[in-house]
Protein backbone atom coordinates (compact mmCIF):
# COMPACT_ATOMS: atom_id res chain seq x y z
CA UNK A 1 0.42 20.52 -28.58
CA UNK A 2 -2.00 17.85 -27.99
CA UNK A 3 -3.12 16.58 -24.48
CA UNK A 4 -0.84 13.71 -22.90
CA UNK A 5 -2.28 10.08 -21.95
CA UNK A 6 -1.82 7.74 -19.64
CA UNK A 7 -2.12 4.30 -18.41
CA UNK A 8 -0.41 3.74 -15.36
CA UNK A 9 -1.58 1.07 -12.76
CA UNK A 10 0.71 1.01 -9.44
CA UNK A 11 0.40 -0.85 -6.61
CA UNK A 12 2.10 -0.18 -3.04
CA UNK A 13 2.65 -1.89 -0.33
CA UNK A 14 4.04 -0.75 2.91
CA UNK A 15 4.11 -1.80 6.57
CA UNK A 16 3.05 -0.49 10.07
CA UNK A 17 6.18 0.41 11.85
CA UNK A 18 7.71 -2.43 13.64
CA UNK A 19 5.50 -4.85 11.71
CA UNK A 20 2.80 -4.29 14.87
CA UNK A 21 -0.54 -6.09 14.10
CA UNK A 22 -2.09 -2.54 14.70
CA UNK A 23 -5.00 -1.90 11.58
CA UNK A 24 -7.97 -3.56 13.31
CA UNK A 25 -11.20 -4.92 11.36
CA UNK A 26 -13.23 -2.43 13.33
CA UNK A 27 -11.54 0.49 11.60
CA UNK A 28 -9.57 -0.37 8.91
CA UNK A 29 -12.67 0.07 5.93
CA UNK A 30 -11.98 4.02 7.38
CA UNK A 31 -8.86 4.16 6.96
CA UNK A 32 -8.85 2.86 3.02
CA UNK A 33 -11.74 4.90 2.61
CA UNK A 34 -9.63 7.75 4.22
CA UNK A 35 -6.54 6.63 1.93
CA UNK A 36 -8.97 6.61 -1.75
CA UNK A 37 -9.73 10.55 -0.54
CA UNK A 38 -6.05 11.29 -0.50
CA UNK A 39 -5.52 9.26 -3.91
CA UNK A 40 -8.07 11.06 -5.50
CA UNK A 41 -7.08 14.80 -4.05
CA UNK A 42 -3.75 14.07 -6.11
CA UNK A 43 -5.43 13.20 -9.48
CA UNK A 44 -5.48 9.68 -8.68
CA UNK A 45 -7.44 6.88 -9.19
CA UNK A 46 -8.05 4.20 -6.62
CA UNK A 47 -8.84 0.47 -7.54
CA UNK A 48 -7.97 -1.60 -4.55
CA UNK A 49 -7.12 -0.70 -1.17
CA UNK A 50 -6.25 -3.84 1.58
CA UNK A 51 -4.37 -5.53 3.88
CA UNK A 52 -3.67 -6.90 7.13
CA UNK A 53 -3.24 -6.37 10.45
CA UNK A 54 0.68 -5.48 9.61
CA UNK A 55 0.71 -3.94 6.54
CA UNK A 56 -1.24 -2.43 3.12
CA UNK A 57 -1.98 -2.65 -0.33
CA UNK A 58 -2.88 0.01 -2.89
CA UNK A 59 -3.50 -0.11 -6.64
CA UNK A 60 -4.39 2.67 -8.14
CA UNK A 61 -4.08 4.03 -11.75
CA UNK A 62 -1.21 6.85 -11.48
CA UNK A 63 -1.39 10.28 -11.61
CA UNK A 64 1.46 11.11 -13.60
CA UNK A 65 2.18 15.02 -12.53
CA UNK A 66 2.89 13.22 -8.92
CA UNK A 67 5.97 11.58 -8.22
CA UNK A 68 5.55 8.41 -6.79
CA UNK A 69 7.36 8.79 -3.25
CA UNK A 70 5.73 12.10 -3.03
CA UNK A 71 2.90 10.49 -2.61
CA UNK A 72 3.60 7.99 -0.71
CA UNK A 73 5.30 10.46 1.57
CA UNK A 74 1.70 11.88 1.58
CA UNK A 75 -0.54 9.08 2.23
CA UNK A 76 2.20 7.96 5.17
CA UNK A 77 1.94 10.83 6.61
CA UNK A 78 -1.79 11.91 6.39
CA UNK A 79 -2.91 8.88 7.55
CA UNK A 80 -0.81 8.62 10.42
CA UNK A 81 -2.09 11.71 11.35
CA UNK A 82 -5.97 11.06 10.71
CA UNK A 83 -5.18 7.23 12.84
CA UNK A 84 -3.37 9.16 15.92
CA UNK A 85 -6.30 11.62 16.13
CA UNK A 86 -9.18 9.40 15.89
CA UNK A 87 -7.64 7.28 18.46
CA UNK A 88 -7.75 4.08 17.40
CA UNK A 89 -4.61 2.82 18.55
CA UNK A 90 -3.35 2.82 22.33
CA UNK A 91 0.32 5.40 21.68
CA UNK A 92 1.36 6.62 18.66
CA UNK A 93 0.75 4.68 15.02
CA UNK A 94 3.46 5.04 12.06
CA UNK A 95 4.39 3.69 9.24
CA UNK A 96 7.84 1.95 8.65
CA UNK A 97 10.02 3.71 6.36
CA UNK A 98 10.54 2.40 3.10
CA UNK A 99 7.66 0.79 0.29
CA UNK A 100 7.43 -1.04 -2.59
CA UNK A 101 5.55 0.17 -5.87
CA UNK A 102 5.02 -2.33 -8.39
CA UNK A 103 3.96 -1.47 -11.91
CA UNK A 104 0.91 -3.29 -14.20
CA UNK A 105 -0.45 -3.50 -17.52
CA UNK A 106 -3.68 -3.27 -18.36
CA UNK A 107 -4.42 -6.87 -18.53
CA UNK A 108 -3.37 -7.48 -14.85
CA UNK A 109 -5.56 -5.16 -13.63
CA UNK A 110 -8.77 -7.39 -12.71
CA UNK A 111 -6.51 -9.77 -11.30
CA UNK A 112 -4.23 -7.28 -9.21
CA UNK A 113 -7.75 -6.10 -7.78
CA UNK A 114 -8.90 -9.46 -6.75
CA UNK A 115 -5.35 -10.57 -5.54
CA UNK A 116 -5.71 -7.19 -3.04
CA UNK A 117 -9.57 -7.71 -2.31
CA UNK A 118 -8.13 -11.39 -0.84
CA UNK A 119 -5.69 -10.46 1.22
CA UNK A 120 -7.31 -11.86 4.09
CA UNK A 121 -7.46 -15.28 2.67
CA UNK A 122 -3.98 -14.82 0.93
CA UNK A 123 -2.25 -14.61 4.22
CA UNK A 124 -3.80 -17.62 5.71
CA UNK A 125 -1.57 -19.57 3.78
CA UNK A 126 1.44 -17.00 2.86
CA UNK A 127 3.10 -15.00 5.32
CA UNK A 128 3.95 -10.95 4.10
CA UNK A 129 7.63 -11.41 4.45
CA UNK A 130 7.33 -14.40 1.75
CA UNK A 131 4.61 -12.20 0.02
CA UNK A 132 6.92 -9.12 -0.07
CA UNK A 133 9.81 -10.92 -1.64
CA UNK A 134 7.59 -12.76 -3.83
CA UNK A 135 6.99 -9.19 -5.43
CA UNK A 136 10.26 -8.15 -5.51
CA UNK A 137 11.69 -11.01 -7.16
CA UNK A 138 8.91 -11.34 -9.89
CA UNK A 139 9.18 -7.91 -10.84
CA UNK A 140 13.19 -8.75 -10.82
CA UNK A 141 13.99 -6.04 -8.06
CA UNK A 142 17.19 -6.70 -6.78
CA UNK A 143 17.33 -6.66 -3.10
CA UNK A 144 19.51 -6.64 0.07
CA UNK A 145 17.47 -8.44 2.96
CA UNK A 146 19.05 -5.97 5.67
CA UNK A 147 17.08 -3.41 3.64
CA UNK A 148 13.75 -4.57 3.61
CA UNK A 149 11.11 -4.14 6.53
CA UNK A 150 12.06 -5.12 9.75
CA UNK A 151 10.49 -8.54 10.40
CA UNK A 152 9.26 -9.95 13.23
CA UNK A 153 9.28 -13.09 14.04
């Protein structure tokens, strides 16, 4: 049997728990840099790691021999741990439960980068809980707002 290929371009987005502004300028570069290691360890490829203050992006072209919540599960939980033990927040940093994974083709993939690479000035006009269901409902996700991320206001 012949090898397999793939083209699979994901991007996730998540939140810090409570929607705390908590990933600061000073350290977040680290952190994505700490989040492309774990991509790659799984067989992944990383293409765009961002955010905000609140919450991340990831694109990344997908390993397929990894489930996806597996490895979100992973990066959650890694880079809670590698946060908490560098210190840079004051108490303990998580993650809020729950994600969204959003699949491209090809063609999007330059524009899914730059979209991610923007955040920054993205949010100065959009707020992530507008952002968030933007995603949902162009990728027709159907949706119960007690079940997404606890916002505050």
């Amino acid at each position: 049997m012949g090898d397999a290929f793939h083209q699979i371009y994901v991007q996730l987005v998540f939140a810090v728990k409570g929607r705390q502004s908590l990933i600061k300028d000073s350290w977040e570069i680290e952190l994505y840099s700490y989040i492309g290691g774990i991509l790659k360890e799984k067989g992944n490829k990383p293409l765009a790691i961002n955010g905000m203050p609140d919450h991340i992006h990831i694109f990344y072209s997908h390993n397929p021999n990894l489930g996806i919540s597996e490895l979100v599960r992973e990066i959650k939980k890694s880079s809670n741990i590698f946060i908490n033990s560098k210190g840079f927040v004051l108490g303990k940093f998580e993650w809020q439960q729950g994600y969204g994974a959003f699949s491209y083709n090809k063609s999007a993939v330059s524009n899914v980068i730059n979209y991610i690479d923007n955040q920054k000035i993205h949010h100065q006009k959009t707020s992530f809980q507008s952002e968030y269901k933007s995603l949902l409902e162009k990728f027709e996700i159907e949706y119960k707002e007690e079940y997404l991320f606890d916002w505050m206001d």
